[in-house]
C-alpha atoms as a PDB file:
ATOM      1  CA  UNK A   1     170.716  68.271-105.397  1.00  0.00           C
ATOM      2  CA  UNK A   2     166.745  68.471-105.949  1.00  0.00           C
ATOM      3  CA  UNK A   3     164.474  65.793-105.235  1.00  0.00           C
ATOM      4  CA  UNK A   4     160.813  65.617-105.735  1.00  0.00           C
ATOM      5  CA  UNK A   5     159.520  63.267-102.958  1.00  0.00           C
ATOM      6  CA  UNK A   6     155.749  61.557-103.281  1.00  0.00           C
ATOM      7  CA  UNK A   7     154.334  60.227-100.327  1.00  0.00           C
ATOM      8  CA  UNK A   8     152.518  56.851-102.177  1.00  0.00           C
ATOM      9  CA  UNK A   9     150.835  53.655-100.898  1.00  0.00           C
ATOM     10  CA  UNK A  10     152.574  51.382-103.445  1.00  0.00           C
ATOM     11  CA  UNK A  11     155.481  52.370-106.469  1.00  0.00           C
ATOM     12  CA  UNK A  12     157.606  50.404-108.507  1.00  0.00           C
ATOM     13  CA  UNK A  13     160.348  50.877-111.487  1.00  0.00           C
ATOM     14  CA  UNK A  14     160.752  48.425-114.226  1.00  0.00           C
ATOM     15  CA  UNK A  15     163.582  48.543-116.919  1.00  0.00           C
ATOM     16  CA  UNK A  16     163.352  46.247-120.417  1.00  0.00           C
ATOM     17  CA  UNK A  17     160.074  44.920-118.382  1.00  0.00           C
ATOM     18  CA  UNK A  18     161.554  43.599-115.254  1.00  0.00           C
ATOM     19  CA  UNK A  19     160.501  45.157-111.508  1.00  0.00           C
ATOM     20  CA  UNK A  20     164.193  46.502-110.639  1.00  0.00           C
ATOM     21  CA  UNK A  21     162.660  48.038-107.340  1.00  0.00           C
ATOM     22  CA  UNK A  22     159.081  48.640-105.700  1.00  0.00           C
ATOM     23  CA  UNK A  23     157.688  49.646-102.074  1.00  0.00           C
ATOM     24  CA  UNK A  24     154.346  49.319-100.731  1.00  0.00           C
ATOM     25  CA  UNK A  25     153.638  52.643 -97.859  1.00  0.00           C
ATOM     26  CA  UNK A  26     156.320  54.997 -98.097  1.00  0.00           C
ATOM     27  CA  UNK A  27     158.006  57.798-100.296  1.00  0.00           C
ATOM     28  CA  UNK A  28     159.648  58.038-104.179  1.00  0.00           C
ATOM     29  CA  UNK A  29     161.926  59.639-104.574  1.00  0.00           C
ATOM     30  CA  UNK A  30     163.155  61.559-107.969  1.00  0.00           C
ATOM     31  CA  UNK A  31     166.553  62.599-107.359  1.00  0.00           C
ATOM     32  CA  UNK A  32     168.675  65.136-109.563  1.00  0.00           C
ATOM     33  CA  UNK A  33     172.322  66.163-108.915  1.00  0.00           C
ATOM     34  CA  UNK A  34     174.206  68.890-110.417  1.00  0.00           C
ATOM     35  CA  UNK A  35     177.809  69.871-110.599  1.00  0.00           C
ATOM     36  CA  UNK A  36     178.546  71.178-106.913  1.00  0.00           C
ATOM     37  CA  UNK A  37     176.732  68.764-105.297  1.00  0.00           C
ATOM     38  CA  UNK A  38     178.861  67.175-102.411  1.00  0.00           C
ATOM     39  CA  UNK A  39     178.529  64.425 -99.284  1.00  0.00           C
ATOM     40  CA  UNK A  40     176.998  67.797 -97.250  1.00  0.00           C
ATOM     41  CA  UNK A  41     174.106  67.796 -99.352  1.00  0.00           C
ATOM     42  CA  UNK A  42     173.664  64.186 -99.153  1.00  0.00           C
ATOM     43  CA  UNK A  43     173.998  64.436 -95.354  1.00  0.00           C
ATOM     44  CA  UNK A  44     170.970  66.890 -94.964  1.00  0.00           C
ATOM     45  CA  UNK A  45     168.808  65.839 -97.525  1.00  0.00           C
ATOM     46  CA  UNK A  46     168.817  62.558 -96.083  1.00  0.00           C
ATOM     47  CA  UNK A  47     168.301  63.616 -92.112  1.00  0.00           C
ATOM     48  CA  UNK A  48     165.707  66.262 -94.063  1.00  0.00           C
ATOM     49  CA  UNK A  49     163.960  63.284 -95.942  1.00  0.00           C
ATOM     50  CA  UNK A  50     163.604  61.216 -93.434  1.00  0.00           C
ATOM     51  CA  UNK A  51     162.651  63.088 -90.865  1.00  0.00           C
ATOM     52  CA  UNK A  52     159.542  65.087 -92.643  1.00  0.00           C
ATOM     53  CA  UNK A  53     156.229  64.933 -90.665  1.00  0.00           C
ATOM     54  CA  UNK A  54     153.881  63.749 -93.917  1.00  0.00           C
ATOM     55  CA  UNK A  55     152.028  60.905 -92.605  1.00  0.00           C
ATOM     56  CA  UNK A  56     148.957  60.744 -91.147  1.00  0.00           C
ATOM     57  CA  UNK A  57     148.807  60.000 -87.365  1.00  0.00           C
ATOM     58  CA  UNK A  58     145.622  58.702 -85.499  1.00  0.00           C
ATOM     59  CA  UNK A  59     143.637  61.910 -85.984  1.00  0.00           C
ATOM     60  CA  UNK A  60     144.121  62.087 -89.684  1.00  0.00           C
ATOM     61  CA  UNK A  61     146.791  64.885 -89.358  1.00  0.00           C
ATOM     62  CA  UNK A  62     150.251  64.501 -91.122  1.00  0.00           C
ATOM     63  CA  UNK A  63     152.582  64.403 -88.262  1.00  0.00           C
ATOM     64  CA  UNK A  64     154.362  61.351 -88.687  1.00  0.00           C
ATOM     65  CA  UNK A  65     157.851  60.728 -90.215  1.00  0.00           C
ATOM     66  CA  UNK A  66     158.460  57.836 -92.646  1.00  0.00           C
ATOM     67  CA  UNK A  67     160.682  56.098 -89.943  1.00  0.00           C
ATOM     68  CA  UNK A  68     157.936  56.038 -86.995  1.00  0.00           C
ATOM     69  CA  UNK A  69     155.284  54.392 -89.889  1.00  0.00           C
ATOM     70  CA  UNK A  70     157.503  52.431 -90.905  1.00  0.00           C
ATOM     71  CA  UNK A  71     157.608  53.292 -94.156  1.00  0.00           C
ATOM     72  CA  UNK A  72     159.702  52.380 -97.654  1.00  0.00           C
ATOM     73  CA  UNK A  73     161.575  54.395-100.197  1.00  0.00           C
ATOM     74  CA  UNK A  74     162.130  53.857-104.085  1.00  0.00           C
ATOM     75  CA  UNK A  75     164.581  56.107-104.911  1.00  0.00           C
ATOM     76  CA  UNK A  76     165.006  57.095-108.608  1.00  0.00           C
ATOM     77  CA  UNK A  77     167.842  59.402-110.608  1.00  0.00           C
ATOM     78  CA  UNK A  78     166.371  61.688-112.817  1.00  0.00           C
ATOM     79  CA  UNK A  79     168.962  63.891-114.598  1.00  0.00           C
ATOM     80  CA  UNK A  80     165.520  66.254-115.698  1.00  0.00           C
ATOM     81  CA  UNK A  81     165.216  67.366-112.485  1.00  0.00           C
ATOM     82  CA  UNK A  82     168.004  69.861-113.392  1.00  0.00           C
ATOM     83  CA  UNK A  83     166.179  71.207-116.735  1.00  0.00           C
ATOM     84  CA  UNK A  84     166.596  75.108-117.433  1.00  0.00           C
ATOM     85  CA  UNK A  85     163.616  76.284-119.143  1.00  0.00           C
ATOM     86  CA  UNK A  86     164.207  79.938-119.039  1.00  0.00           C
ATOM     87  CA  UNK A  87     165.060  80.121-123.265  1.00  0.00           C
ATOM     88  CA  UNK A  88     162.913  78.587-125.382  1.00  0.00           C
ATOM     89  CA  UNK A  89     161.098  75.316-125.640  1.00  0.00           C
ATOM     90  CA  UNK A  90     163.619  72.646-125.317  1.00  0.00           C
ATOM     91  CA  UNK A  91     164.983  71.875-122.177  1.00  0.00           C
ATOM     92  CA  UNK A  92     168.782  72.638-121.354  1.00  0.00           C
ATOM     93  CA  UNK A  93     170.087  69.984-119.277  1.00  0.00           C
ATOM     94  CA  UNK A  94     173.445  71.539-118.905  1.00  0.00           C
ATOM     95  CA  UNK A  95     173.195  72.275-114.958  1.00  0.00           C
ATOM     96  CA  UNK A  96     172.971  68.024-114.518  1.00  0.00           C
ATOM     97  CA  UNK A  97     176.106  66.567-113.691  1.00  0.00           C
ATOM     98  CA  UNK A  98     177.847  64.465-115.835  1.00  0.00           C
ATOM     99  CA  UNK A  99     177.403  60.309-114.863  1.00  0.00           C
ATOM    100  CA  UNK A 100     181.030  59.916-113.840  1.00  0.00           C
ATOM    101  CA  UNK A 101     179.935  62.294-110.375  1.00  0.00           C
ATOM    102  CA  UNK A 102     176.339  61.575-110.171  1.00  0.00           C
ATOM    103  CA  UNK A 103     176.396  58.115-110.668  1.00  0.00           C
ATOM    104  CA  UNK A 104     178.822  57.748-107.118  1.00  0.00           C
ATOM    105  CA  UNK A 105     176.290  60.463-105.594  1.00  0.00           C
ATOM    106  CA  UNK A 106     173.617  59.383-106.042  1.00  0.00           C
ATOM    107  CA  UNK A 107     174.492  55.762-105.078  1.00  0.00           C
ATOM    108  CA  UNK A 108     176.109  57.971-101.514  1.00  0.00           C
ATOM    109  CA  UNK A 109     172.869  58.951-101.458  1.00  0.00           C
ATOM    110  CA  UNK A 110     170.664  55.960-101.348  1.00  0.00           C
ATOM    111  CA  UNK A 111     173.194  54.447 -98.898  1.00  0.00           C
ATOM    112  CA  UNK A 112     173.072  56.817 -96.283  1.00  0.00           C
ATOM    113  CA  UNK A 113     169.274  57.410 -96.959  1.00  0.00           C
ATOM    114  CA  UNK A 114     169.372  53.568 -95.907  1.00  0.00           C
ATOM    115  CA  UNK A 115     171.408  54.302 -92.581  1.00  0.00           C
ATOM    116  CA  UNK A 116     168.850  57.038 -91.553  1.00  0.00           C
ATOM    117  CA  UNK A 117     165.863  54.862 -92.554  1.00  0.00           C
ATOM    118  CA  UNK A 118     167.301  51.718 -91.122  1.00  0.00           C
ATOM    119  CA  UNK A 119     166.242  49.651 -93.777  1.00  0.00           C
ATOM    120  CA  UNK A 120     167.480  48.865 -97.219  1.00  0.00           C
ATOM    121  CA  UNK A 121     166.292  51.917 -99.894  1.00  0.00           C
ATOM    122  CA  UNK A 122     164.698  50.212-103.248  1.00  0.00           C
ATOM    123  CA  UNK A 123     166.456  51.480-106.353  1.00  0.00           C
ATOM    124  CA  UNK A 124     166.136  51.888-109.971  1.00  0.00           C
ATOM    125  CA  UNK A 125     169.067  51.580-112.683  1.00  0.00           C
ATOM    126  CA  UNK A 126     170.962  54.725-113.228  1.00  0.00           C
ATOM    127  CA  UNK A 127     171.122  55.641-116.399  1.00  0.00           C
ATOM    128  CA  UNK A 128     168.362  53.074-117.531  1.00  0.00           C
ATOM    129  CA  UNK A 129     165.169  53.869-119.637  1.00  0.00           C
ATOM    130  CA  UNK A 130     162.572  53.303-116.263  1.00  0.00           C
ATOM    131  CA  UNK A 131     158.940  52.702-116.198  1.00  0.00           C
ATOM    132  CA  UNK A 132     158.083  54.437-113.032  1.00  0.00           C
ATOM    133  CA  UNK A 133     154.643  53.789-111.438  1.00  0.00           C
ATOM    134  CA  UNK A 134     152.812  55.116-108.233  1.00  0.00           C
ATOM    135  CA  UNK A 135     149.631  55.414-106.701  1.00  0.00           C
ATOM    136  CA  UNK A 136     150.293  59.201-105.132  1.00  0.00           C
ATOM    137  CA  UNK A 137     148.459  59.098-101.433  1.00  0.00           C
ATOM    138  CA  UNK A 138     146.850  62.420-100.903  1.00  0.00           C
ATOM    139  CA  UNK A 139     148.215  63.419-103.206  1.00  0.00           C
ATOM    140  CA  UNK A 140     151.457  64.646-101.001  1.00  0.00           C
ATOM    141  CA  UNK A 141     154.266  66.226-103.108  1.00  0.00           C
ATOM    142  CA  UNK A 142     157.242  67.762-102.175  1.00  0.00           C
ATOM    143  CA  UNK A 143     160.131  69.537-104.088  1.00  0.00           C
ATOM    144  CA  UNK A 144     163.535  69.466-102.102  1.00  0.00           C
ATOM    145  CA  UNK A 145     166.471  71.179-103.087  1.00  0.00           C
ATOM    146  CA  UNK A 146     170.082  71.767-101.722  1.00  0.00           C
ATOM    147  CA  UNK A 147     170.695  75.026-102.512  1.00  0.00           C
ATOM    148  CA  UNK A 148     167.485  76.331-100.870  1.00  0.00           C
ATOM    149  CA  UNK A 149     168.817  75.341 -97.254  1.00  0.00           C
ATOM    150  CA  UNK A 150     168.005  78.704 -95.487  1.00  0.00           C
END
């Protein structure tokens, strides 16, 4: 599972025009799943996710997790996020699971990214043609994946 997480003042996804999800402070998250992901990567990712110092605290310094600000979360799937690039110029997309298993994981993995936050994650339509819009704060990016535990 790799996720590219954006630490933004305001996002929001639309599909055929309509806001399907949007936050004001908090994180986006573009989440790809593979093959061999499983519940275990769900589990960590989420604890990892929401426990990431990358908020600013009183002295300007990012030492603050998304639950003690109080933060949001958009959380988007994004097959892409599993492109091979290695052989020419078109993407290979062949390491992205198929939607029958990363449909159900990725909806496991907005739930329990819920439970850790404590609050209700904002979505977009899997599988949909999104409009995906952000205003990055910092700008803070950073790339997350599963199989890079240790």
């Amino acid at each position: 599972m790799r996720t590219v997480i954006q630490r933004v003042t305001e996002a929001s996804v639309k599909v055929d025009g309509n806001i399907c999800g949007s936050i004001a402070k908090g994180m986006l998250i573009l989440v790809g799943i593979e093959e061999s992901d499983n519940s275990e990567d769900i589990e960590w990712l989420c604890k990892k996710i929401t426990n990431l110092r990358i908020f600013d605290d009183e002295n300007g310094v990012m030492n603050k997790s998304i639950k003690e600000i109080d933060g949001n979360i958009l959380a988007i799937s994004q097959f892409t996020l599993m492109a091979q690039t290695k052989k020419g110029n078109r993407p290979s997309y062949i390491r992205a699971a198929k939607p029958e298993i990363s449909k159900p994981l990725y909806l496991e993995f907005c739930q329990k990214l819920s439970m850790e936050l404590g609050k209700t994650v904002e979505m977009g339509i899997f599988g949909a043609d999104m409009k995906v819009s952000l205003l990055n704060d910092g700008p803070v990016t950073i790339i997350m994946d599963t199989k890079n535990k240790e």
